[in-house]
C-alpha atoms as a PDB file:
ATOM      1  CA  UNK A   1      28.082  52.278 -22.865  1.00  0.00           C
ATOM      2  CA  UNK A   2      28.705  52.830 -19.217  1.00  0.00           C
ATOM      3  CA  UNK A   3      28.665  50.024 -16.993  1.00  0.00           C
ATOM      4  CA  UNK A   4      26.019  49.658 -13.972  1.00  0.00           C
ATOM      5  CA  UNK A   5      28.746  49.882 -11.591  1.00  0.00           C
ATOM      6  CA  UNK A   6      29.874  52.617 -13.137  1.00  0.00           C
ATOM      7  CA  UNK A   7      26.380  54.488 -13.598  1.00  0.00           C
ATOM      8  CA  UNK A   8      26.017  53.749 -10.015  1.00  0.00           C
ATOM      9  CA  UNK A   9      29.404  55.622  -8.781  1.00  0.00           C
ATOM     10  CA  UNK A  10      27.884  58.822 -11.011  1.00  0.00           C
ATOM     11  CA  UNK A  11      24.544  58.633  -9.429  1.00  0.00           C
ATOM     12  CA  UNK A  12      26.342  58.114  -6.258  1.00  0.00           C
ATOM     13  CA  UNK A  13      28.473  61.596  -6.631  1.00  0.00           C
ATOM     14  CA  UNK A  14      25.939  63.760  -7.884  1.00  0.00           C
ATOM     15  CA  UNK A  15      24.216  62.655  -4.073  1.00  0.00           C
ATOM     16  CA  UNK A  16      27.148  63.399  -2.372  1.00  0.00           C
ATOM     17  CA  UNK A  17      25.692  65.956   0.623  1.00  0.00           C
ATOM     18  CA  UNK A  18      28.152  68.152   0.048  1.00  0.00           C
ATOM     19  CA  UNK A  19      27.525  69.397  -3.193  1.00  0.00           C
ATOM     20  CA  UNK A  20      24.061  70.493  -4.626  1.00  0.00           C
ATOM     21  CA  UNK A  21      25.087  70.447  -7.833  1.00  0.00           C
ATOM     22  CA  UNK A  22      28.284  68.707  -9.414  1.00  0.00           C
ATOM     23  CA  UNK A  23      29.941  69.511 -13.114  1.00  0.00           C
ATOM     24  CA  UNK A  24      31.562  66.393 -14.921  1.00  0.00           C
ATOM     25  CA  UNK A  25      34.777  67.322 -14.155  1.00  0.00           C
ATOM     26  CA  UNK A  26      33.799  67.560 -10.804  1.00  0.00           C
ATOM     27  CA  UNK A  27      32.316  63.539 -10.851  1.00  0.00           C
ATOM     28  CA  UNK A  28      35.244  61.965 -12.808  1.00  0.00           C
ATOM     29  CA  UNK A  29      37.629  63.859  -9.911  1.00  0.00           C
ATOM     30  CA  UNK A  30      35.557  61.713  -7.298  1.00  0.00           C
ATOM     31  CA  UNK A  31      34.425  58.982  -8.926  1.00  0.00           C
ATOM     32  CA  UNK A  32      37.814  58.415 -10.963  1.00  0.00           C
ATOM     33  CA  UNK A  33      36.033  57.857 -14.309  1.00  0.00           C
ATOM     34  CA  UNK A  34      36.905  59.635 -17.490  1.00  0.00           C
ATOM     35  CA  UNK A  35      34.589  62.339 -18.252  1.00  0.00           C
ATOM     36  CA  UNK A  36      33.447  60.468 -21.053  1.00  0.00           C
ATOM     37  CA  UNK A  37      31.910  57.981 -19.078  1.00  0.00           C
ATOM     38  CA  UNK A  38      30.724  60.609 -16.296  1.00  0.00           C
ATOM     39  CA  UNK A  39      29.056  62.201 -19.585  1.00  0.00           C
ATOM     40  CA  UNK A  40      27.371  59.253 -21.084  1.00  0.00           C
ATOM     41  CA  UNK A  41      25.639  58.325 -17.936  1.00  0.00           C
ATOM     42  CA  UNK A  42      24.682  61.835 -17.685  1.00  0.00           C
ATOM     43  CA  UNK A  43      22.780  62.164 -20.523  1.00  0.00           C
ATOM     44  CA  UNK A  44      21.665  58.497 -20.337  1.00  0.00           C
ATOM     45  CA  UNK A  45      20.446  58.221 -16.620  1.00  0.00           C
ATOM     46  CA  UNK A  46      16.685  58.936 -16.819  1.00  0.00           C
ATOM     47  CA  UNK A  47      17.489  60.533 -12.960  1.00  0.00           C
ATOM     48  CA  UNK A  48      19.606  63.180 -13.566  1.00  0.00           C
ATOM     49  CA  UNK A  49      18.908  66.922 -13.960  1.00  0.00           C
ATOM     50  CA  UNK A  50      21.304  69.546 -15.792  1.00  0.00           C
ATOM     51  CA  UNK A  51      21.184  73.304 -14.090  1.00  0.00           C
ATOM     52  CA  UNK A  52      19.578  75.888 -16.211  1.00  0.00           C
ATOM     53  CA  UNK A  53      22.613  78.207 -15.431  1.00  0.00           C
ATOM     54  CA  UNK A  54      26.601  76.752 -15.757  1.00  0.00           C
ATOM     55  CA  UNK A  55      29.194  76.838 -13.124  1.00  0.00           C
ATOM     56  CA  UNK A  56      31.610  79.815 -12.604  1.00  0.00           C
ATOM     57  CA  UNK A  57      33.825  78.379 -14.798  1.00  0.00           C
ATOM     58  CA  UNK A  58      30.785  77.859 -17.568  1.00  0.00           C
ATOM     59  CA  UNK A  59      30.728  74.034 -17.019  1.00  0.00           C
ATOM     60  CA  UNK A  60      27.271  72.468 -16.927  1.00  0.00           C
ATOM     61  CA  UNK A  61      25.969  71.859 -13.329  1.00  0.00           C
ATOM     62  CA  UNK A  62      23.881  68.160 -12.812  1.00  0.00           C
ATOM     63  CA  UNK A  63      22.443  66.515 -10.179  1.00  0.00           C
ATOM     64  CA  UNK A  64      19.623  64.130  -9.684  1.00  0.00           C
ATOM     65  CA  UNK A  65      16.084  65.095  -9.088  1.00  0.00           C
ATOM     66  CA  UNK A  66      15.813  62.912  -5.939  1.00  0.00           C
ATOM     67  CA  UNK A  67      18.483  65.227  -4.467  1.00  0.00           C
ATOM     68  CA  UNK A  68      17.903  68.242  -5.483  1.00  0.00           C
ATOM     69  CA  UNK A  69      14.715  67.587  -4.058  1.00  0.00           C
ATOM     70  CA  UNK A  70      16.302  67.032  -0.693  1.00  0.00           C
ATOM     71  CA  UNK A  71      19.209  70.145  -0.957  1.00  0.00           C
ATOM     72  CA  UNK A  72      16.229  72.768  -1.897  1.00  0.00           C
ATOM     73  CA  UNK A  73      13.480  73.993  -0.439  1.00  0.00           C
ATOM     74  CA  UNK A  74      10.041  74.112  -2.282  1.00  0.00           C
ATOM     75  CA  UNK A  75      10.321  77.918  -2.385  1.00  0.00           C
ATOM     76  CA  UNK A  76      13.752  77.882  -4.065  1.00  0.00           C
ATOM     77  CA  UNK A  77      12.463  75.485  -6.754  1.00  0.00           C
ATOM     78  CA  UNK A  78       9.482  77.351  -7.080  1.00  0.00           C
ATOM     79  CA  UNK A  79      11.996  80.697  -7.738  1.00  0.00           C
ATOM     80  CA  UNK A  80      14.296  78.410 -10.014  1.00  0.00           C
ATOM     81  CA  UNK A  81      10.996  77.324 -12.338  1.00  0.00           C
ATOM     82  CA  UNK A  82      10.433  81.097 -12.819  1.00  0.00           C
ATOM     83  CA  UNK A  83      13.618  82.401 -13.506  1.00  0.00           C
ATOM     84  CA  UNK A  84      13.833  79.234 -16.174  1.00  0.00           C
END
């Protein structure tokens, strides 16, 4: 069971403003967690999204909803509900 701290680093990487959308590799890399624990909170966290459509490299693609929110524009999510 992840720790809040450690819930709060994931959370905190998947709003980076660089990145739209982040794959668990990608959030242990910057968060220095093991994937593991970048997974649990993942699938725990209430807040986060998964991508319908993986990474290049056919990893799974997350994010929260708060920022995707912010990163897209209501037409794009309005395209991504109908492709899905």
């Amino acid at each position: 069971m992840p720790t809040p701290a450690e819930t709060e680093a994931v959370i905190a990487a998947l709003q980076d403003p660089n990145h739209t959308w982040r794959t668990i590799r990608g959030v242990a890399k910057s968060t220095g967690l093991p994937a593991e624990t970048v997974r649990a909170v993942l699938y725990a966290d209430n807040r986060v999204i998964k991508s319908e459509l993986p990474s290049a490299d056919d990893e799974g693609l997350y994010t929260t909803y708060d920022h995707y929110k912010q990163k897209t524009s209501l037409l794009q999510r309005v395209w991504n509900a109908i492709r899905s």
